[in-house]
Protein backbone atom coordinates (compact mmCIF):
# COMPACT_ATOMS: atom_id res chain seq x y z
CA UNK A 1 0.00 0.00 0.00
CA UNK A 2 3.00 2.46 0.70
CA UNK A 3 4.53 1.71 -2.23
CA UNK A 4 1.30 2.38 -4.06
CA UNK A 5 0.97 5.93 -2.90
CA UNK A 6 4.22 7.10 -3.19
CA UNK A 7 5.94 5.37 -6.82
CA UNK A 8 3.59 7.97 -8.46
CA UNK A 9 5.36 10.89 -7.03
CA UNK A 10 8.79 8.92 -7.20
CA UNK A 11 7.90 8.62 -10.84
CA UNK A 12 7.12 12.27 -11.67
CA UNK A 13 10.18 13.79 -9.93
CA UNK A 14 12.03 11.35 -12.37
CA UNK A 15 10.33 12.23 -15.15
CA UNK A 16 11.28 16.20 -14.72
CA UNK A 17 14.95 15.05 -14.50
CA UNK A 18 14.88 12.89 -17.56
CA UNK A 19 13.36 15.65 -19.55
CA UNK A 20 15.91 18.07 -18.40
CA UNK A 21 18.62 16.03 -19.44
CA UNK A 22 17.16 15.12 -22.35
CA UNK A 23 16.96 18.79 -23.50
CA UNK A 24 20.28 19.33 -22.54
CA UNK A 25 21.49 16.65 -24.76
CA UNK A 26 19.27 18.45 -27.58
CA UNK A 27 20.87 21.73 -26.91
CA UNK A 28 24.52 20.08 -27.08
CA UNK A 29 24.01 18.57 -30.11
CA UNK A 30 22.61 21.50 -32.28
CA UNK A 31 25.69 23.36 -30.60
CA UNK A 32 27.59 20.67 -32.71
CA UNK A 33 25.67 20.57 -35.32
CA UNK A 34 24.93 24.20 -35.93
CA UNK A 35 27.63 25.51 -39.18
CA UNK A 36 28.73 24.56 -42.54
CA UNK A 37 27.63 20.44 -41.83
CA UNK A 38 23.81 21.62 -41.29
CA UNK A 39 23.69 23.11 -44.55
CA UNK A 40 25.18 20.74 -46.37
CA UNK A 41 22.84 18.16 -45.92
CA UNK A 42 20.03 20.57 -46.41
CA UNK A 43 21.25 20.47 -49.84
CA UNK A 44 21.78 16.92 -50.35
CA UNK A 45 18.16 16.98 -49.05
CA UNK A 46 16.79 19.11 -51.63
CA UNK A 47 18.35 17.38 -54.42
CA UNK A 48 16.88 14.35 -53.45
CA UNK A 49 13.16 15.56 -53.15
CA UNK A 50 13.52 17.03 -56.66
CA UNK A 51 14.32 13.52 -57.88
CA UNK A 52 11.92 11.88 -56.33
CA UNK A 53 9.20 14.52 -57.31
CA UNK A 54 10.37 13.88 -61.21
CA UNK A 55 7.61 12.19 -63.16
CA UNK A 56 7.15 9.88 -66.02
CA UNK A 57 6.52 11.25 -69.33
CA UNK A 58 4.15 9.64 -71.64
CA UNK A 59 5.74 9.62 -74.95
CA UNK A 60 3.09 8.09 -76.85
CA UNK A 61 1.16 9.76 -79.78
CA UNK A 62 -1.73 11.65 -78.38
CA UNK A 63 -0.65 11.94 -74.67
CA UNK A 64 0.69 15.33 -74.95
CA UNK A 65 -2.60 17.03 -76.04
CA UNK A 66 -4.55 15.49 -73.42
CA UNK A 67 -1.74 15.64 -70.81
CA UNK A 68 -4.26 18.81 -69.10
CA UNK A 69 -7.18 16.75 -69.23
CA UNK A 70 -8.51 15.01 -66.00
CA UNK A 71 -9.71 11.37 -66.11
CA UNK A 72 -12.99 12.80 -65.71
CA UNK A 73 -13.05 15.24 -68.05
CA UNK A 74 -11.66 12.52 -70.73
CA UNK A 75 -14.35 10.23 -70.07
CA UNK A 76 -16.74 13.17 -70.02
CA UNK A 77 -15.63 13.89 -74.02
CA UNK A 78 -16.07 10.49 -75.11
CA UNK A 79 -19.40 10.41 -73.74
CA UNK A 80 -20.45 13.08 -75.97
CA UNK A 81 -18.68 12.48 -79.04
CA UNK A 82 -20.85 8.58 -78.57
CA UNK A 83 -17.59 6.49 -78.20
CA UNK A 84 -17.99 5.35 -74.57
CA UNK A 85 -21.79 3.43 -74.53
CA UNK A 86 -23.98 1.83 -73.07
CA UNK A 87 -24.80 -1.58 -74.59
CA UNK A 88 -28.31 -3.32 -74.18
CA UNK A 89 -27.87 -6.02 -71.39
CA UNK A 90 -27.46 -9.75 -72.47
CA UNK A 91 -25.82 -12.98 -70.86
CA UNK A 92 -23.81 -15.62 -72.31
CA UNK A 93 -26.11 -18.27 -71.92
CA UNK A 94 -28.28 -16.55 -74.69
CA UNK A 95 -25.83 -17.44 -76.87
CA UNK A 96 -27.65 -20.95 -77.96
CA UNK A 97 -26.12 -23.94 -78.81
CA UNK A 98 -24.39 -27.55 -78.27
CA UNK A 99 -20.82 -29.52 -78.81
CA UNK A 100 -20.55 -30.97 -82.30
CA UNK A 101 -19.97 -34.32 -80.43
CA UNK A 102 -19.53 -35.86 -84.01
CA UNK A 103 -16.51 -33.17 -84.81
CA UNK A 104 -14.38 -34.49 -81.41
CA UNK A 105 -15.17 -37.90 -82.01
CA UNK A 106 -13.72 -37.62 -85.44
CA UNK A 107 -10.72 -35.10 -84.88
CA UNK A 108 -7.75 -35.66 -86.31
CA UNK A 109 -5.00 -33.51 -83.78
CA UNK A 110 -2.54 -34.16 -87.04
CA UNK A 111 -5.11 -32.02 -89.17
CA UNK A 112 -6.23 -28.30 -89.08
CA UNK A 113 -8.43 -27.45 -86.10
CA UNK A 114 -11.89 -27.68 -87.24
CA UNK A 115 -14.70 -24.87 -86.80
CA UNK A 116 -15.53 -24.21 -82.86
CA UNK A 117 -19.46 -24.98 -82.23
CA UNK A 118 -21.24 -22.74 -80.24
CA UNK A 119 -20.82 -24.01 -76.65
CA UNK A 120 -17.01 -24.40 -77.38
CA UNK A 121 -17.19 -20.40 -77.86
CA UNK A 122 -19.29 -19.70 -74.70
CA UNK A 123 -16.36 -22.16 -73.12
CA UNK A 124 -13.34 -20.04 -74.67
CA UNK A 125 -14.67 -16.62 -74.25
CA UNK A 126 -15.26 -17.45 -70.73
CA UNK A 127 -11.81 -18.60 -70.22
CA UNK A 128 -9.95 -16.35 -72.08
CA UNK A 129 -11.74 -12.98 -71.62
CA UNK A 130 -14.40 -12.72 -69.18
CA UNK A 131 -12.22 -14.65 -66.02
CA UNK A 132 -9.17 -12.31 -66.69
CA UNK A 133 -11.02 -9.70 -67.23
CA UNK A 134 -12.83 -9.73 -64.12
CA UNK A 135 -10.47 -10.72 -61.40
CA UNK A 136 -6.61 -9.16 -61.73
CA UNK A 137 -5.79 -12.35 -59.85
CA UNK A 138 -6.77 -14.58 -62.64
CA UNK A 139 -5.11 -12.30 -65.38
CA UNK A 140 -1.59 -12.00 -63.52
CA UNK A 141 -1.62 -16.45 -63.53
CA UNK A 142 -3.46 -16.84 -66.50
CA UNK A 143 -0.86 -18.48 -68.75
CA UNK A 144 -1.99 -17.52 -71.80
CA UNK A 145 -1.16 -13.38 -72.41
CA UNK A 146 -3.78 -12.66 -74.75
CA UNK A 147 -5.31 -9.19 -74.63
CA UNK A 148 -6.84 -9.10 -77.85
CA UNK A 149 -9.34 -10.70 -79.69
CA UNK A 150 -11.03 -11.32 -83.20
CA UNK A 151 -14.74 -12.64 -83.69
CA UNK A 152 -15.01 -13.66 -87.43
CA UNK A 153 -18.46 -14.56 -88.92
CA UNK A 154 -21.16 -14.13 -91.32
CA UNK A 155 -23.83 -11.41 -90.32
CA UNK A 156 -26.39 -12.40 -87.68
CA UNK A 157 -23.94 -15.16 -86.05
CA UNK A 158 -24.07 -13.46 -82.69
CA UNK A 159 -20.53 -11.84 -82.63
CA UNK A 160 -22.14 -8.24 -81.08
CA UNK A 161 -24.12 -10.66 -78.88
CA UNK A 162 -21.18 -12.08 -77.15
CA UNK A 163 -19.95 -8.59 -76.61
CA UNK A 164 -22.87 -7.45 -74.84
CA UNK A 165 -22.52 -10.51 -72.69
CA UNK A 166 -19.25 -10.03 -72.17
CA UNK A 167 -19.45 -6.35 -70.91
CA UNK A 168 -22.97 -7.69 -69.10
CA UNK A 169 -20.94 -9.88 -67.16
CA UNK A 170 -17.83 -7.72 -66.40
CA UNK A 171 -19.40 -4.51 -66.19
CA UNK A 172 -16.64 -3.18 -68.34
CA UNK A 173 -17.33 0.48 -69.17
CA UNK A 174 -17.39 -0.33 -73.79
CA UNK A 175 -15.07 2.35 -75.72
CA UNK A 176 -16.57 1.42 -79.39
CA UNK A 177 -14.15 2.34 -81.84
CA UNK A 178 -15.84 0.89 -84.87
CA UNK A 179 -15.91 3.30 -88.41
CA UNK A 180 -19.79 3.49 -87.46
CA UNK A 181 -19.19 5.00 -84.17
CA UNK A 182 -15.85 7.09 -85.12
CA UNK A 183 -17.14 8.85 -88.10
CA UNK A 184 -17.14 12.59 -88.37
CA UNK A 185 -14.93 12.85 -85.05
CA UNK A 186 -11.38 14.00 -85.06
CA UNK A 187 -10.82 13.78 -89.04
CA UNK A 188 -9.15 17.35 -88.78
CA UNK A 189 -5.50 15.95 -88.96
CA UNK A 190 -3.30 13.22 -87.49
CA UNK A 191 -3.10 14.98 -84.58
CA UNK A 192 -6.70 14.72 -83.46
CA UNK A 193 -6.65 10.94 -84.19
CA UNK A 194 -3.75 10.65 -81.97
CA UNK A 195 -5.60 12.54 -79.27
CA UNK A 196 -9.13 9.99 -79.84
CA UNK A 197 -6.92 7.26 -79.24
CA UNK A 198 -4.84 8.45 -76.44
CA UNK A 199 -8.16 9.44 -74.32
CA UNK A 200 -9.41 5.85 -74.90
CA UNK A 201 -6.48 4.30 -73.68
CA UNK A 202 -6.05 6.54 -70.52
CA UNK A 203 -9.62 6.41 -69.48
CA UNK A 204 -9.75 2.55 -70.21
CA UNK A 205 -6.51 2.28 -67.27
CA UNK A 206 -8.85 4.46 -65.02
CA UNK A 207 -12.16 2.90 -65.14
CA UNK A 208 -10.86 -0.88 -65.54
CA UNK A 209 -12.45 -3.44 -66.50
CA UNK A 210 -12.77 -1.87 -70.02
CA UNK A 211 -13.75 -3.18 -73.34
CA UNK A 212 -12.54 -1.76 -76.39
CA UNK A 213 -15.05 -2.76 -79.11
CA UNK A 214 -14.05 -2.44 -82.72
CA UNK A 215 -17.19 -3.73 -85.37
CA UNK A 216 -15.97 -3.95 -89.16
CA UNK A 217 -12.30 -4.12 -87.79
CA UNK A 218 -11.01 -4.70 -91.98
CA UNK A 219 -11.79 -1.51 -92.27
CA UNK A 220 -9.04 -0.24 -89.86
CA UNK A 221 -7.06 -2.90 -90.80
CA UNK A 222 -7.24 -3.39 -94.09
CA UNK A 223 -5.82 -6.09 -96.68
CA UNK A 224 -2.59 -5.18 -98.45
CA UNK A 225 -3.57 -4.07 -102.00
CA UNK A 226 -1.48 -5.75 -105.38
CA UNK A 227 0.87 -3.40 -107.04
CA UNK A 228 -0.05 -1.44 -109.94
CA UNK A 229 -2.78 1.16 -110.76
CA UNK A 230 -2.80 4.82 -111.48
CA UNK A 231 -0.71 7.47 -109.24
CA UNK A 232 -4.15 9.67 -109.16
CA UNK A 233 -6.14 6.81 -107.52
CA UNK A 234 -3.69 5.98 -105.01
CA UNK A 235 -3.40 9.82 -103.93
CA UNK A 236 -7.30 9.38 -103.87
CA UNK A 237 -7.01 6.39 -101.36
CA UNK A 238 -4.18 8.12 -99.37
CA UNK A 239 -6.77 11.45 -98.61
CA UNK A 240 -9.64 8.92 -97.92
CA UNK A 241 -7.09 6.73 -95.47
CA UNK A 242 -6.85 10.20 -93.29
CA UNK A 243 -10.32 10.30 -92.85
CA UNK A 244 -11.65 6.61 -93.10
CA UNK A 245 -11.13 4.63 -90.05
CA UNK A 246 -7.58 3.15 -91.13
CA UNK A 247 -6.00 5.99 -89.81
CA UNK A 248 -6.34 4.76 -86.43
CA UNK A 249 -3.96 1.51 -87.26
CA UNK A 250 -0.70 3.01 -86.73
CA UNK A 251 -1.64 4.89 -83.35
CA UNK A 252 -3.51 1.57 -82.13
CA UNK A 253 -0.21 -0.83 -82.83
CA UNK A 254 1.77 1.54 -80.76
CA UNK A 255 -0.16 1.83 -77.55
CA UNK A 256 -1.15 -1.68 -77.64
CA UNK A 257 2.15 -3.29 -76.53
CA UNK A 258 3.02 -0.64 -73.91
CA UNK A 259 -0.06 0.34 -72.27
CA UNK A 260 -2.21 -3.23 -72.15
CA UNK A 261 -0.61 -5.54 -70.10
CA UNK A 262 -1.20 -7.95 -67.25
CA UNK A 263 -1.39 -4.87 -64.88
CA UNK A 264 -4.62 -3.12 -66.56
CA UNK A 265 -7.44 -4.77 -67.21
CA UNK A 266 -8.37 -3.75 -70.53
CA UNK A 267 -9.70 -6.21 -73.78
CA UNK A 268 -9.74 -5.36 -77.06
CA UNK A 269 -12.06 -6.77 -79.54
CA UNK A 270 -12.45 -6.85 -83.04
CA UNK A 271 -15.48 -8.58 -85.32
CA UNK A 272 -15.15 -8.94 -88.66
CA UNK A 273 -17.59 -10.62 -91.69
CA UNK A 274 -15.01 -10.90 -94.27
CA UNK A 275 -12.70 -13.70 -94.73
């Protein structure tokens, strides 16, 4: 009981000494420290923060002109100009059909792969786009490092279908680059289609999962021509190539390889009709 009432005064008396000497340790030492050492290492200090406050420059075509532009602000732009969109609601299950149990029974792993049936797709879309697409976890292990994809078929197959599933599922936010959706925006110069494509790309990082969505895709990529013909109508095809949906090819190719990876969860991908 003694020692119960009086360790709290023993303590506090000990506690005023300990902060005494404590500050005159403090005093001693900026004493020592006070001179040409102090402000030495306030520049080494300075130097440092301004590396460290150094960031990185995007260097690829477009990012300069929207470098001003908030995330926001970007997405806000594509809303209007009708590339971001809302596509009607569907699930992959109404995507009808059954194995071609008569194709596996007869395959032949030494010949060429036959045609997929429908439930094959349903299996392979969810497996190679919707999982990663939808958990990070699954695309950092998936083995297979595909980010982009190409639905070939005649019209009315369901290609847009699986799209709308595929965003249904997901609840990607849909950037539709197709000629359709592109046409009459930024056709000014190379510099505005440089700009169209840069926004995409940036907001597509910033509201992941996102689904780039490219309908009639030989049009932006088209087939190599045969050599010959008249200079006029290839100067012809050059001016319609800056304002067609082709001129988007070269930009696309280079922020592809950079900008989607395993880190952001974006998907592009591209239906065509024609062989």
């Amino acid at each position: 009981m003694a020692r119960e009432e009086v360790m709290p005064q023993v303590q506090k008396e000990y506690q005023k000494d300990v902060d005494e000497m404590i500050k005159m340790e403090l005093e001693n030492l900026k004493l020592q420290l006070a001179g040409g050492k102090k402000k030495k290492g306030k520049g080494k200090k300075k130097k440092k923060k301004g590396k460290k406050g150094k960031k990185k420059v995007n260097k690829l075509p477009g990012a300069r002109a929207i470098a001003s532009m908030s995330e926001y602000e970007i997405l806000v732009e594509l809303v209007k100009s009708g590339i971001v969109k809302k596509l009607p609601p569907a699930n992959l299950k109404d995507f009808i059909g059954e194995f071609n149990y008569i194709h596996m029974m007869m395959e032949d792993l030494n010949d060429r792969p036959r045609e997929p049936s429908m439930a094959l797709i349903r299996q392979l879309v969810t497996e190679y786009i919707i999982f990663p697409l939808g958990s990070a976890l699954v695309r950092k292990r998936f083995p297979e490092h595909v980010r982009s994809f190409l639905f070939y078929g005649p019209a009315g197959t369901g290609k847009t279908l699986v799209v709308r599933a595929i965003a249904t599922e997901t609840r990607s936010v849909v950037f539709d680059l197709s000629p359709l959706s592109i046409e009459g925006w930024y056709i000014t110069d190379r510099k505005e289609t440089d700009k169209m494509v840069a926004m995409v790309m940036v907001a597509a990082k910033e509201y992941a999962p996102s689904l780039i969505y490219i309908d009639e895709c030989e049009k932006v990529w088209p087939a190599k021509k045969k050599k010959g013909g008249k200079k006029g109508a290839k100067k012809a095809s050059k001016k319609d190539a800056a304002k067609g949906p082709s001129r988007m090819k070269g930009v696309l190719n280079k922020w592809k390889p950079k900008w989607i990876t395993d880190e952001t969860r974006i998907t592009i991908i591209g239906c065509t009709s024609e062989p």
